[in-house]
Protein backbone atom coordinates (compact mmCIF):
# COMPACT_ATOMS: atom_id res chain seq x y z
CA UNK A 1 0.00 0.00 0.00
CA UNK A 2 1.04 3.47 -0.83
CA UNK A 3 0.21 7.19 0.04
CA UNK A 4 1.62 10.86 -0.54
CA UNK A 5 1.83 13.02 2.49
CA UNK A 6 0.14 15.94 1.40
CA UNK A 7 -2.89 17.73 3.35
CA UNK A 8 -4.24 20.15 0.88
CA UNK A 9 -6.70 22.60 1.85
CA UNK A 10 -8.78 23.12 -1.20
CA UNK A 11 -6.13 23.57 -4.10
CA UNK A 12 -3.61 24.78 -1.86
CA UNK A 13 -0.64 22.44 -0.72
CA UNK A 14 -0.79 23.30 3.29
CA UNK A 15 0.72 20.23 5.00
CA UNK A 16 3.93 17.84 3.09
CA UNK A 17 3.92 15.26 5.96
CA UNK A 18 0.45 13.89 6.63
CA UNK A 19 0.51 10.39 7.55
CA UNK A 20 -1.91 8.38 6.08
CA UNK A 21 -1.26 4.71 6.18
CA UNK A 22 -2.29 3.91 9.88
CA UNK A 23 -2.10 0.64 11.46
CA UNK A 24 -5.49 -0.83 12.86
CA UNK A 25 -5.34 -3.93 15.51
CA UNK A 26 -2.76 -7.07 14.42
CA UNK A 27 -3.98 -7.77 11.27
CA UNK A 28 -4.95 -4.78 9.07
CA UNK A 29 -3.24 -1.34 7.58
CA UNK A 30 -5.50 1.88 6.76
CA UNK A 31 -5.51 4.61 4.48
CA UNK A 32 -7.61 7.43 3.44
CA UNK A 33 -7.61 10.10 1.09
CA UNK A 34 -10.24 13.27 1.34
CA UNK A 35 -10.52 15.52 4.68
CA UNK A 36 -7.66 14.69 7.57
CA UNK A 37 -10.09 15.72 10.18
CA UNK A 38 -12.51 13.24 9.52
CA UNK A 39 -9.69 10.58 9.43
CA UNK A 40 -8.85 11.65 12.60
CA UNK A 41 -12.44 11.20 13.58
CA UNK A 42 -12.10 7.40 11.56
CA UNK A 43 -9.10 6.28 13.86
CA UNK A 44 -10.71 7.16 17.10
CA UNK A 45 -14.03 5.38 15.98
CA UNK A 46 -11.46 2.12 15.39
CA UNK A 47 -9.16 2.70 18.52
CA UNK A 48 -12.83 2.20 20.40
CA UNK A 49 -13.70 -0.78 18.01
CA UNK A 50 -10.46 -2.33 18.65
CA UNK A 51 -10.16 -1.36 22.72
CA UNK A 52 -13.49 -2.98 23.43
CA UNK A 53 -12.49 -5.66 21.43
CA UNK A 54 -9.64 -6.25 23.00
CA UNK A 55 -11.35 -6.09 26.50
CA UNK A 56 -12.78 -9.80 25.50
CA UNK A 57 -9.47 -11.36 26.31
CA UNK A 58 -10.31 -13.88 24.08
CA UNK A 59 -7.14 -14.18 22.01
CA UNK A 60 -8.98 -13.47 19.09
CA UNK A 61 -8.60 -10.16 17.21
CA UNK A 62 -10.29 -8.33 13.92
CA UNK A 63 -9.45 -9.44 10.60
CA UNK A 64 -9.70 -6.83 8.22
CA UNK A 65 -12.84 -8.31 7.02
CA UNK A 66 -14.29 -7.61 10.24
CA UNK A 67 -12.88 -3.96 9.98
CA UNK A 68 -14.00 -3.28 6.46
CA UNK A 69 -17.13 -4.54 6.98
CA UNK A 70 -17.29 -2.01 10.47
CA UNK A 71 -16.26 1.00 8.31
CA UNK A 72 -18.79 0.35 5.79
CA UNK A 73 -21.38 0.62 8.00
CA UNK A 74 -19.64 3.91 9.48
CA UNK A 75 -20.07 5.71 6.38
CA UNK A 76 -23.08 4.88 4.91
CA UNK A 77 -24.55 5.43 8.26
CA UNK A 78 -23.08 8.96 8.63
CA UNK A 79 -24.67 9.20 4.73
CA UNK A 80 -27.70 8.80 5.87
CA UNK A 81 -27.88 11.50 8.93
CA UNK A 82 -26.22 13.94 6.14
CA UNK A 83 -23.40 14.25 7.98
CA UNK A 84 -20.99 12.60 5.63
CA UNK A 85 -17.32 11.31 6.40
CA UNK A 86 -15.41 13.26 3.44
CA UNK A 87 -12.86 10.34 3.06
CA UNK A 88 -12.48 7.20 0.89
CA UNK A 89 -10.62 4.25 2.65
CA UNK A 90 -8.37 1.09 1.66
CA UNK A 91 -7.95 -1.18 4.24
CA UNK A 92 -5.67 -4.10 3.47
CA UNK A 93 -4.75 -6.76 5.71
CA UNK A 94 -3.46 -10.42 6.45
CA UNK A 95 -5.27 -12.97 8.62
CA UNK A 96 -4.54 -17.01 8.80
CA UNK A 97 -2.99 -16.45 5.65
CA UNK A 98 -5.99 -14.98 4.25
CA UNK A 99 -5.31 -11.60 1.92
CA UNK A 100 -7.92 -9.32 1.80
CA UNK A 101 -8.17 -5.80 0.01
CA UNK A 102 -11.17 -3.62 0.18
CA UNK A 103 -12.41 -0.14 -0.43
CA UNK A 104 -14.98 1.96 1.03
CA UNK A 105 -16.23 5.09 -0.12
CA UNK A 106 -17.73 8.41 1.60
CA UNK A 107 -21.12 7.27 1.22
CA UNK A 108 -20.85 3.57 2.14
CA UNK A 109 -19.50 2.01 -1.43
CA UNK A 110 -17.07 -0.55 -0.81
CA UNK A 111 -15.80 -3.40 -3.10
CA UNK A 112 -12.66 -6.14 -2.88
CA UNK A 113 -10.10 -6.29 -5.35
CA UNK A 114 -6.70 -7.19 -5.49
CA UNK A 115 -5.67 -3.63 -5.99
CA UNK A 116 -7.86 -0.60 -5.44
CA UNK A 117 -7.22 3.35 -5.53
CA UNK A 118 -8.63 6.70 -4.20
CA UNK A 119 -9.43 9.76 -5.52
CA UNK A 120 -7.62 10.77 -9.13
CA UNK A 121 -5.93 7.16 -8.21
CA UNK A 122 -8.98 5.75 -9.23
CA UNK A 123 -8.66 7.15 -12.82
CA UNK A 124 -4.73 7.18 -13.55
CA UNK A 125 -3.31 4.56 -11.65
CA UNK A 126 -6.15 1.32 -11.39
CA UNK A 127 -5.45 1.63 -15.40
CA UNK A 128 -1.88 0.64 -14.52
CA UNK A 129 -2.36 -1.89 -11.97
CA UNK A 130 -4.65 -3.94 -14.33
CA UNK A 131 -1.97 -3.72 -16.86
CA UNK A 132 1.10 -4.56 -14.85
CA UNK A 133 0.10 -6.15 -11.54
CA UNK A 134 -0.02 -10.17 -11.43
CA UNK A 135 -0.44 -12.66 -8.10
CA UNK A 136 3.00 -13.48 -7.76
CA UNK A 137 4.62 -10.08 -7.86
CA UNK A 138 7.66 -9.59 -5.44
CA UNK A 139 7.81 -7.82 -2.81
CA UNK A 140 10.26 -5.10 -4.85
CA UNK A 141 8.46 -5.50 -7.83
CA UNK A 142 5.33 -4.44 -6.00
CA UNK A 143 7.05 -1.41 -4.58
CA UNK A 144 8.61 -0.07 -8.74
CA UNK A 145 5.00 -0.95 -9.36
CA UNK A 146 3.14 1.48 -6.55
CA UNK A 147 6.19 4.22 -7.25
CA UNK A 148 5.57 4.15 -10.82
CA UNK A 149 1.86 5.06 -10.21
CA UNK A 150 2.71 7.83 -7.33
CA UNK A 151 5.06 9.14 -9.96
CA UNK A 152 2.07 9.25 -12.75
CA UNK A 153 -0.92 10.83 -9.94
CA UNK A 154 2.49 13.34 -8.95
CA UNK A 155 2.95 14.84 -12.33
CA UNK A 156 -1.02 14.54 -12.70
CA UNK A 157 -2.23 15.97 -9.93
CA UNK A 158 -1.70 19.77 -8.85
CA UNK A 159 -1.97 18.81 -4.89
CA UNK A 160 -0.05 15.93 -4.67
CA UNK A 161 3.27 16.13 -3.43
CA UNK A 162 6.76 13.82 -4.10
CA UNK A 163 6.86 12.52 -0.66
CA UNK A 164 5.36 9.18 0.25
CA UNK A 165 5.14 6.12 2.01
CA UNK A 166 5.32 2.50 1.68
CA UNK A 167 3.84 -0.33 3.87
CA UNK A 168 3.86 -4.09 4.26
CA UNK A 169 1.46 -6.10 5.32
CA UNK A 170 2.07 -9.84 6.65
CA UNK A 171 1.40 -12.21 8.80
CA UNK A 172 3.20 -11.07 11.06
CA UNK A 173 2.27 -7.73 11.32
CA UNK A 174 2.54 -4.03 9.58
CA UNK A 175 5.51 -2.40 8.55
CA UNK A 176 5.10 1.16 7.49
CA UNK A 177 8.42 2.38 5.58
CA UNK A 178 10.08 6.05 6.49
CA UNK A 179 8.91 8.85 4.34
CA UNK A 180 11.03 9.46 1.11
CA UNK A 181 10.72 10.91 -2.12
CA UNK A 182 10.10 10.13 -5.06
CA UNK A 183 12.83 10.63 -8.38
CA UNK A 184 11.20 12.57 -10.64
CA UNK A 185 11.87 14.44 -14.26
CA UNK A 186 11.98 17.73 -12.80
CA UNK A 187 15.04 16.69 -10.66
């Protein structure tokens, strides 16, 4: 999974190092493009999802089925009071070796796939991914892969910004790579 770190405030550039990959519980990896502050709101509806789940000591945890299937409900259900969420979410994940890859929208449209996109993502880089991406891709072949569309939305896109990060998601856990930029034309 991959994501700038730009916080634009209309067409303006106003943040360069907005994290948005955020880990959620053992199993699954969030990220979100559209307003941060409604993100925000996101994680602290999930840190209270996973806190209460956690309270059931029952050394079982939420897959990212579970999760995804949680944050669809959260925003259709905040589409329906008109009081929308202005985000649309990835959340990837691994649990007992099941992958899972899903999507939800700011007014409760979600799908699986085995790659998905955001925003301008949706239009520039899926195009890419259907072309280029296969099951067995490496774990560095992934990353040229996600870099080449970053590099495509960057020169695309008048608020996106040439910093970015990388994660990993495995059995094991999360990994969630320092920011870096990308190499570009323009130097």
């Amino acid at each position: 999974m991959a994501a700038d770190m730009g916080g634009s405030y209309g067409y303006t550039l106003r943040y360069k190092s907005v994290e948005r990959l955020k880990p959620i519980g053992k199993h699954s990896l969030l990220s979100a493009s559209g307003e941060i502050s409604d993100f925000q709101e996101i994680l602290r509806y999930l840190d209270e999802l996973i806190l209460y789940d956690n309270m059931w000591d029952d050394r079982n945890s939420l897959g990212p089925k579970e999760v995804h299937s949680y944050l669809t409900r959260v925003m259709y259900n905040r589409r329906n009071k008109f009081n929308p969420l202005w985000n649309s979410l990835i959340l990837g994940g691994v649990k007992n070796g099941q992958k899972y890859l899903g999507m939800v929208s700011m007014i409760g449209v979600n799908f699986e796939d085995n790659h998905v996109a955001t925003g301008f993502g949706n239009h520039l880089a899926r195009p890419i991914l259907r072309d280029e991406w296969h099951n067995n891709l490496s774990f560095e072949d992934g990353v040229k892969l996600l870099e080449k569309c970053m590099r495509v939305l960057l020169y695309c896109d008048t608020t996106a910004v040439n910093k970015l990060q990388i994660a990993k998601i495995t059995e094991e856990g999360v990994t969630i790579s320092q920011p870096y930029s990308l190499k570009t034309f323009w130097g």
